[in-house]
PDB file of N, CA and C in Angstrom:
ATOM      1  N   UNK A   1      37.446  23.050  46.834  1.00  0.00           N
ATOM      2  CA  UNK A   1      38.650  23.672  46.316  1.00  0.00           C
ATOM      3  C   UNK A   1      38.818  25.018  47.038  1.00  0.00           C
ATOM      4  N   UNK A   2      39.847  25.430  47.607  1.00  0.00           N
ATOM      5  CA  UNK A   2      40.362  26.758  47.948  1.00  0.00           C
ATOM      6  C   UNK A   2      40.084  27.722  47.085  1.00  0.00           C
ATOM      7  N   UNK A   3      40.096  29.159  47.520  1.00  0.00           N
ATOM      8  CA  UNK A   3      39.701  30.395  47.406  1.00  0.00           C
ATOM      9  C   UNK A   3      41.000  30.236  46.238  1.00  0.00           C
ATOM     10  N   UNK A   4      42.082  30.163  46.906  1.00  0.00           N
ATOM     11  CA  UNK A   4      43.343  29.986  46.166  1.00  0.00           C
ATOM     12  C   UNK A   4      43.571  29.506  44.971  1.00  0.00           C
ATOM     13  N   UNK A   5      43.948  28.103  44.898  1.00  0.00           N
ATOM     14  CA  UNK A   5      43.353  26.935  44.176  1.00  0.00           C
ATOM     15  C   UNK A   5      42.747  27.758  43.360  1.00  0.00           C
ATOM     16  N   UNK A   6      41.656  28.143  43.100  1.00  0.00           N
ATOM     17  CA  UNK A   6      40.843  28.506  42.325  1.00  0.00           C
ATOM     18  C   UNK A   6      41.146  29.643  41.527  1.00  0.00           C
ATOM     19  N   UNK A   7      42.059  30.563  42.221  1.00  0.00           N
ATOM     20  CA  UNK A   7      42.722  31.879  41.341  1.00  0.00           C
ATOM     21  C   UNK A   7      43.565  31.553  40.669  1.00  0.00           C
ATOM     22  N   UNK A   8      44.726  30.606  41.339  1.00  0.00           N
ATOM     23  CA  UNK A   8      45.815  30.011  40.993  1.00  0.00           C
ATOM     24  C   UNK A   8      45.792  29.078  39.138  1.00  0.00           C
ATOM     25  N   UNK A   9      44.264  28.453  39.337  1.00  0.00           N
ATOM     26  CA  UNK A   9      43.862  28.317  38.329  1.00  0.00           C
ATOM     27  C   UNK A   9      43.111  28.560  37.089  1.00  0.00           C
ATOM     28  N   UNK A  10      42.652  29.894  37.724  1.00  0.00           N
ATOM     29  CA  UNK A  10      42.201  30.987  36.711  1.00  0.00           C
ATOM     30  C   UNK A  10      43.062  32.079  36.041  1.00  0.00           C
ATOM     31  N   UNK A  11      44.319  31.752  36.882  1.00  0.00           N
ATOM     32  CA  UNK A  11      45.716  32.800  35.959  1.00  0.00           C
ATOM     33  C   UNK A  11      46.510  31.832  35.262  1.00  0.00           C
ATOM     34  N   UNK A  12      46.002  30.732  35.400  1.00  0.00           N
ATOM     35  CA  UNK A  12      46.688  29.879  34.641  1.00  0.00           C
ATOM     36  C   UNK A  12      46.266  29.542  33.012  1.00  0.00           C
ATOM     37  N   UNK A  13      44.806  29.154  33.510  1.00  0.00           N
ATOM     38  CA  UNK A  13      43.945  29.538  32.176  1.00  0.00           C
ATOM     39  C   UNK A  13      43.973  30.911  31.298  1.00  0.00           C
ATOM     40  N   UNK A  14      43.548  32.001  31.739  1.00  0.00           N
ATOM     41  CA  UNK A  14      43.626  33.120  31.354  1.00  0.00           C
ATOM     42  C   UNK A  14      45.034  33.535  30.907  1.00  0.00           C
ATOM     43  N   UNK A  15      46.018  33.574  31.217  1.00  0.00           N
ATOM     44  CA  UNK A  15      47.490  34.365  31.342  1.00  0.00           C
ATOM     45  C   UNK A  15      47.227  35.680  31.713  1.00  0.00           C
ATOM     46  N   UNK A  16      46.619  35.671  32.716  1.00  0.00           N
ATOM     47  CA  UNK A  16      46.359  37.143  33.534  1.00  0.00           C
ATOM     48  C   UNK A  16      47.656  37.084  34.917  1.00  0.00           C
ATOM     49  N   UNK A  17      47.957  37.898  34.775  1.00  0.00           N
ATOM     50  CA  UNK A  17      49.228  38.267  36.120  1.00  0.00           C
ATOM     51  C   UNK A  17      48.978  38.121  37.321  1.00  0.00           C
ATOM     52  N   UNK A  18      48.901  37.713  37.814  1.00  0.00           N
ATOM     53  CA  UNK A  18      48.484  37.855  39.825  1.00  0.00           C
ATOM     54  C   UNK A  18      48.051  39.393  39.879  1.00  0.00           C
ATOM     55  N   UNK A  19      48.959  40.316  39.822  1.00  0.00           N
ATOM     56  CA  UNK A  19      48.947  41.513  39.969  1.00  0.00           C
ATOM     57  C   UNK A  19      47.605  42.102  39.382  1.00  0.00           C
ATOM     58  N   UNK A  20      47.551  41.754  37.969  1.00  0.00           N
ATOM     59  CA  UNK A  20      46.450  42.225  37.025  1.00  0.00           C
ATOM     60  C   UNK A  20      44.817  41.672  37.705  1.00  0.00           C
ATOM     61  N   UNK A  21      45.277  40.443  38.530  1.00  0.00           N
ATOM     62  CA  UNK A  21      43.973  39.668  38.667  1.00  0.00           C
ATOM     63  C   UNK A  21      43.564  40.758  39.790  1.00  0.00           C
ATOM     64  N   UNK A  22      44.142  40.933  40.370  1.00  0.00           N
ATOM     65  CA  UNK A  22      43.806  41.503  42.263  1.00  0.00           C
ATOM     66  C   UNK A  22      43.196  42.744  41.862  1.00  0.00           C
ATOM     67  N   UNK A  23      43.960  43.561  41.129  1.00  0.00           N
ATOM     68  CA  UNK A  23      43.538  44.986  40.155  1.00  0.00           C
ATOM     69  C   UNK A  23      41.984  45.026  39.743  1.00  0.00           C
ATOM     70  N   UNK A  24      41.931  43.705  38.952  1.00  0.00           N
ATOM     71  CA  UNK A  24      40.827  44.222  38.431  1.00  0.00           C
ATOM     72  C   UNK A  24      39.693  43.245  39.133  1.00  0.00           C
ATOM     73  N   UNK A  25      39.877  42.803  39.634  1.00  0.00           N
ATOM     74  CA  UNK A  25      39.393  41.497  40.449  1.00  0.00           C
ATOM     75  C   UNK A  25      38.227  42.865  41.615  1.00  0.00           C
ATOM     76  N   UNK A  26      39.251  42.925  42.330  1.00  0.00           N
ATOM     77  CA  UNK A  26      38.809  43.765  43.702  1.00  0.00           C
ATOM     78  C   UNK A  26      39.252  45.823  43.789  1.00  0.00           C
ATOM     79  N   UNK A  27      40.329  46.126  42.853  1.00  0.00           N
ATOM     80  CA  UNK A  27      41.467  47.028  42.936  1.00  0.00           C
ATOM     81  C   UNK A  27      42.522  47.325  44.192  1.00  0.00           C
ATOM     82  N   UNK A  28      42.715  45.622  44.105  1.00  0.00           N
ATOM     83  CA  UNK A  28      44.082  45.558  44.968  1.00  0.00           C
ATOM     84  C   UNK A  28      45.044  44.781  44.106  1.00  0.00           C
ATOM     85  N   UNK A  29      45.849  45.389  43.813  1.00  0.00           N
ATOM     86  CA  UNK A  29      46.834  44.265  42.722  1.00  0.00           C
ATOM     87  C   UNK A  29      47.582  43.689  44.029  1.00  0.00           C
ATOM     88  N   UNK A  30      48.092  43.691  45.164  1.00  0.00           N
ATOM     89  CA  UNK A  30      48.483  42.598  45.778  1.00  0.00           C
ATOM     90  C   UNK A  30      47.468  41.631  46.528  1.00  0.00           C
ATOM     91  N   UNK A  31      46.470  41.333  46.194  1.00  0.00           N
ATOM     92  CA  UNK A  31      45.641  40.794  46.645  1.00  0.00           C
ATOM     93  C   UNK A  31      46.345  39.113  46.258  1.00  0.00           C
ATOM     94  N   UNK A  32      46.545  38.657  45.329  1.00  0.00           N
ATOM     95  CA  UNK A  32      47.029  37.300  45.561  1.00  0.00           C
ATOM     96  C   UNK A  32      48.462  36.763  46.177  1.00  0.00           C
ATOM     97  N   UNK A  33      49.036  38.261  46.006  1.00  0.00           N
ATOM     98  CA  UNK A  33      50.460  37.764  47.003  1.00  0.00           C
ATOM     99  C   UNK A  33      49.657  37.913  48.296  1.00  0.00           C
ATOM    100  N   UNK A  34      49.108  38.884  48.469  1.00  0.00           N
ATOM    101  CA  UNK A  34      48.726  38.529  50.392  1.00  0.00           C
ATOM    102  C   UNK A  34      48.065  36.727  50.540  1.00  0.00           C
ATOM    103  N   UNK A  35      47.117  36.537  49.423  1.00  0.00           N
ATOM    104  CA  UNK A  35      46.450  35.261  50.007  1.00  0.00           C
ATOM    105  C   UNK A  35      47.635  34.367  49.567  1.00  0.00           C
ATOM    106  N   UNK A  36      48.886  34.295  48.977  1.00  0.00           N
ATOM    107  CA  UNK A  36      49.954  33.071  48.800  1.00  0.00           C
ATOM    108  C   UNK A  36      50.070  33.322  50.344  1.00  0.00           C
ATOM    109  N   UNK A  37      50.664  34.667  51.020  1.00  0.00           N
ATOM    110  CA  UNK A  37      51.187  35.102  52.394  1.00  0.00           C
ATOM    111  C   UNK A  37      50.506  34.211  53.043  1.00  0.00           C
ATOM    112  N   UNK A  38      48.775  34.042  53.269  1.00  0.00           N
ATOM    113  CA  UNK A  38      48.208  33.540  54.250  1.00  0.00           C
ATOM    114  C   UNK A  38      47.119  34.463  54.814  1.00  0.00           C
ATOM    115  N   UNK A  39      46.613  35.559  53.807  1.00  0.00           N
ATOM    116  CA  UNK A  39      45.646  36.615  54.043  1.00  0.00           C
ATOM    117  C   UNK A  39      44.245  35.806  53.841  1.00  0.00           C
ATOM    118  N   UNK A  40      43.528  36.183  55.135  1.00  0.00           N
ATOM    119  CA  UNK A  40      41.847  35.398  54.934  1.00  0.00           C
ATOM    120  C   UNK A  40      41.075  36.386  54.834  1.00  0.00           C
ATOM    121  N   UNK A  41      40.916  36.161  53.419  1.00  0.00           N
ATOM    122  CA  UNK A  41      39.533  37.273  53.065  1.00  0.00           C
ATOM    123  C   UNK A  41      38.267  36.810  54.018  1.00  0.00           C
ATOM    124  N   UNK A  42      37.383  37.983  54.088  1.00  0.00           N
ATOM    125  CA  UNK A  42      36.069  38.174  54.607  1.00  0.00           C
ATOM    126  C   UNK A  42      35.021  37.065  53.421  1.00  0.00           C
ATOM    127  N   UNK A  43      34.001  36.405  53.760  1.00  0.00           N
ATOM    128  CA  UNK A  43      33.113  36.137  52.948  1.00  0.00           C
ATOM    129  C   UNK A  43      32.445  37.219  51.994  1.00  0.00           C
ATOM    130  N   UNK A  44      32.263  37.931  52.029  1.00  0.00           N
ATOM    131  CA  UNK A  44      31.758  38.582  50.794  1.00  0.00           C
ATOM    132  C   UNK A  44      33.123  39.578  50.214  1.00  0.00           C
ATOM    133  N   UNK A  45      34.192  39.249  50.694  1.00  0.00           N
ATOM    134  CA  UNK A  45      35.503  39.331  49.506  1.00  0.00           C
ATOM    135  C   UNK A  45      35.598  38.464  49.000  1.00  0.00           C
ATOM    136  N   UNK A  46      35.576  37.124  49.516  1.00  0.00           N
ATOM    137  CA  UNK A  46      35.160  35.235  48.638  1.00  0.00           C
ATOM    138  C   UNK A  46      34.532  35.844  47.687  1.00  0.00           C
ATOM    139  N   UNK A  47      33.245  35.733  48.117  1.00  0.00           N
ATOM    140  CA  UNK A  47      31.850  36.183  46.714  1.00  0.00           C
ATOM    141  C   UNK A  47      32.131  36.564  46.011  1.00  0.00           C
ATOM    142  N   UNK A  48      33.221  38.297  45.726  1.00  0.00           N
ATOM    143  CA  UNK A  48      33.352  38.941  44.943  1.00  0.00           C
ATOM    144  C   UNK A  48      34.565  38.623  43.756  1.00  0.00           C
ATOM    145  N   UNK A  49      35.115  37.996  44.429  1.00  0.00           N
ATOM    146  CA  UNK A  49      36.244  37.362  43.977  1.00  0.00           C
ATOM    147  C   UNK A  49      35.719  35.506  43.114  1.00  0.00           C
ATOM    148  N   UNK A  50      34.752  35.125  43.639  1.00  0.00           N
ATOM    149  CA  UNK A  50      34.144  33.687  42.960  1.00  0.00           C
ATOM    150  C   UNK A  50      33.461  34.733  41.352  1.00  0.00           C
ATOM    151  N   UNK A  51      32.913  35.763  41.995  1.00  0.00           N
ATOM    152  CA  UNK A  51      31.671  36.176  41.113  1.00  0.00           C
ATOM    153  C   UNK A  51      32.644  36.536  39.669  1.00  0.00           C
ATOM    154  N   UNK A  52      34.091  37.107  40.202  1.00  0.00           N
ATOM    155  CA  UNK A  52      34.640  37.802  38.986  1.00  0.00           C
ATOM    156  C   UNK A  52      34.918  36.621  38.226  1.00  0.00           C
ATOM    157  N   UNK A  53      35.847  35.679  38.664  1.00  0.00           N
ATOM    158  CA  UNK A  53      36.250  34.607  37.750  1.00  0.00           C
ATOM    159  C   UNK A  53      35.057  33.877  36.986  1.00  0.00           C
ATOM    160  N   UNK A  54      33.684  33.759  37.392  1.00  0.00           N
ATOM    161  CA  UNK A  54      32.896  33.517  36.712  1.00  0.00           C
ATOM    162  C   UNK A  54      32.233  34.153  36.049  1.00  0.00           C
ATOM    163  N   UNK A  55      32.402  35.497  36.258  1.00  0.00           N
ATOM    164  CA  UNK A  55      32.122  36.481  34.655  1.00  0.00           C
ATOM    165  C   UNK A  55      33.189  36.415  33.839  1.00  0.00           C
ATOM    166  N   UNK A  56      34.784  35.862  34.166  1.00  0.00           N
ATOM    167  CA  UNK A  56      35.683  36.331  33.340  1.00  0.00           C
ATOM    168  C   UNK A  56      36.441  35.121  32.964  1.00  0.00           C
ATOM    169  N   UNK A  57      35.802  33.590  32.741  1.00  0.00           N
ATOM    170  CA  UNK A  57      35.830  32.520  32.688  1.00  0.00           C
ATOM    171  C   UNK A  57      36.469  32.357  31.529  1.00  0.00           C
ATOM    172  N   UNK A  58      37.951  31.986  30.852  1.00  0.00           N
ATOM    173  CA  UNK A  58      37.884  32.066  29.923  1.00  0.00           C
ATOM    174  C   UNK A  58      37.326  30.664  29.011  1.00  0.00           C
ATOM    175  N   UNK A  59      37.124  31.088  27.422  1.00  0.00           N
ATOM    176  CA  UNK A  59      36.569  29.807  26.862  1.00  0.00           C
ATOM    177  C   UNK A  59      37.684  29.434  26.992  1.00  0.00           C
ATOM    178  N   UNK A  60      36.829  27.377  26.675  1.00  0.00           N
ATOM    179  CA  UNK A  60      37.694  26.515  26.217  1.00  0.00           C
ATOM    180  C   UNK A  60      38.206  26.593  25.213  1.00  0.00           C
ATOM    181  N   UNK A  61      39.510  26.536  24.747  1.00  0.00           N
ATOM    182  CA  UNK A  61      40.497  25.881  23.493  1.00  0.00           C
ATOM    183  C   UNK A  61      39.729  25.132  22.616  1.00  0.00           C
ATOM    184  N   UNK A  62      39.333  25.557  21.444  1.00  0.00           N
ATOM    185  CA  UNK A  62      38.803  23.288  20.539  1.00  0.00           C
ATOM    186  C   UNK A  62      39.681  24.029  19.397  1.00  0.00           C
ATOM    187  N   UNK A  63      40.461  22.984  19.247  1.00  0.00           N
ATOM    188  CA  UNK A  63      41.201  22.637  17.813  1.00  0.00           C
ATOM    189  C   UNK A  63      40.265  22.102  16.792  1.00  0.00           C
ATOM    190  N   UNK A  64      40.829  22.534  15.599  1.00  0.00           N
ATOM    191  CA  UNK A  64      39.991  22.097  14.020  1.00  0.00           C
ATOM    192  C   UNK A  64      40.278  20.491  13.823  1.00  0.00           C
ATOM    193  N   UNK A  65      39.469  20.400  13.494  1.00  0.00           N
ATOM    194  CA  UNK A  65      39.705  18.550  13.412  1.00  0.00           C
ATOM    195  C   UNK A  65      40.903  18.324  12.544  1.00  0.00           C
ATOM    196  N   UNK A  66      41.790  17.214  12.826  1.00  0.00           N
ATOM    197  CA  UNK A  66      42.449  16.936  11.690  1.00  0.00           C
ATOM    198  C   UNK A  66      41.919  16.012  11.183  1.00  0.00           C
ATOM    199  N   UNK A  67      42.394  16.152   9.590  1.00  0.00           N
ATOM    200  CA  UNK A  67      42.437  15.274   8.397  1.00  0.00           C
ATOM    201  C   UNK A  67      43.339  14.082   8.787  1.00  0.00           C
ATOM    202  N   UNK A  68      42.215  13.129   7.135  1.00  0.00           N
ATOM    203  CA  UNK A  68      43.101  11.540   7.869  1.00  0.00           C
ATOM    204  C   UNK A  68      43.915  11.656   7.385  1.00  0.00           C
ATOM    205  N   UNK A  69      45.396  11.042   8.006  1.00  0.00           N
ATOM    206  CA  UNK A  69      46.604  10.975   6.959  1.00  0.00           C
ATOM    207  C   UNK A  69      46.528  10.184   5.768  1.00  0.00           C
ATOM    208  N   UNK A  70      47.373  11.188   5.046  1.00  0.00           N
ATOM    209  CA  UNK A  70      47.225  10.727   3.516  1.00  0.00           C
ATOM    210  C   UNK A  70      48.512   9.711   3.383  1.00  0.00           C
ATOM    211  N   UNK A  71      48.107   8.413   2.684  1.00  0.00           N
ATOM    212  CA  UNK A  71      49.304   7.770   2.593  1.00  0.00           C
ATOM    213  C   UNK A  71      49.926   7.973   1.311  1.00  0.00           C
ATOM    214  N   UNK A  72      51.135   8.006   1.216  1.00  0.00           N
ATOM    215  CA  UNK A  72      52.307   8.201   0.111  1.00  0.00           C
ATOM    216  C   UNK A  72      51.531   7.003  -1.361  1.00  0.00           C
ATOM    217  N   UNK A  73      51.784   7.561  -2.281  1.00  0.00           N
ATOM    218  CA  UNK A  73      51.241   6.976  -3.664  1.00  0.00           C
ATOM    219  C   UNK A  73      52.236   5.651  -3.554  1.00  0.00           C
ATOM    220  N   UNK A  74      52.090   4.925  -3.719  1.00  0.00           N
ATOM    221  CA  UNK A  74      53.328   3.377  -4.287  1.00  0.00           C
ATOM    222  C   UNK A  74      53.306   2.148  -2.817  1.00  0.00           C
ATOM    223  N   UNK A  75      52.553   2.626  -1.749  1.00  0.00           N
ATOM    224  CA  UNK A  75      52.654   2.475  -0.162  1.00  0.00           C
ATOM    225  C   UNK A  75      51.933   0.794  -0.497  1.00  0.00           C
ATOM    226  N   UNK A  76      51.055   0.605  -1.427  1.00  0.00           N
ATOM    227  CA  UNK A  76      50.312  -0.682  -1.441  1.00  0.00           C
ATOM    228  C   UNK A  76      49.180  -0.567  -0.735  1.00  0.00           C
ATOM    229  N   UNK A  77      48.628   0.716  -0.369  1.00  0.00           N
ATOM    230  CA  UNK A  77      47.755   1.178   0.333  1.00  0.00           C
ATOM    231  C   UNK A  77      46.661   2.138  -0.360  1.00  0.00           C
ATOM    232  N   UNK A  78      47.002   1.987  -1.801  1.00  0.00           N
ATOM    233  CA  UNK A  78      45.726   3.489  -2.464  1.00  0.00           C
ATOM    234  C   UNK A  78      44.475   2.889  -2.834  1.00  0.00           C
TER     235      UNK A  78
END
């Protein structure tokens, strides 16, 4: 998966801004418009940039279980 790819889908998860990510990511808030542009980070800007999203991973979502539906009293079903 791309450097990209991979931010692209960590602001998706999160609802963090492009802007906000680059900021606090590296302290470049245009850091993901340059890499949409076609900017090739250095390998240890990769690193630093893999390392943040995996400290800042957000949890998964789990919903509360639902209950079984209750059927209506008279249904021929109680």
């Amino acid at each position: 998966m791309t450097l990209l790819r991979e931010i692209e889908l960590y602001l998706r998860a999160s609802g963090t801004s492009a802007t906000r990510f680059g900021r606090e990511a590296l302290g470049d808030p245009r850091l993901v418009h340059d890499l949409r542009a076609g900017r090739e980070p250095r390998a240890a800007t990769v690193a630093r940039i893999r390392a943040f999203i995996a400290a800042h991973r957000p949890a998964p979502v789990t919903l509360p279980a639902q209950p079984a539906p209750r059927t209506p009293p008279g249904s021929g079903r109680d």
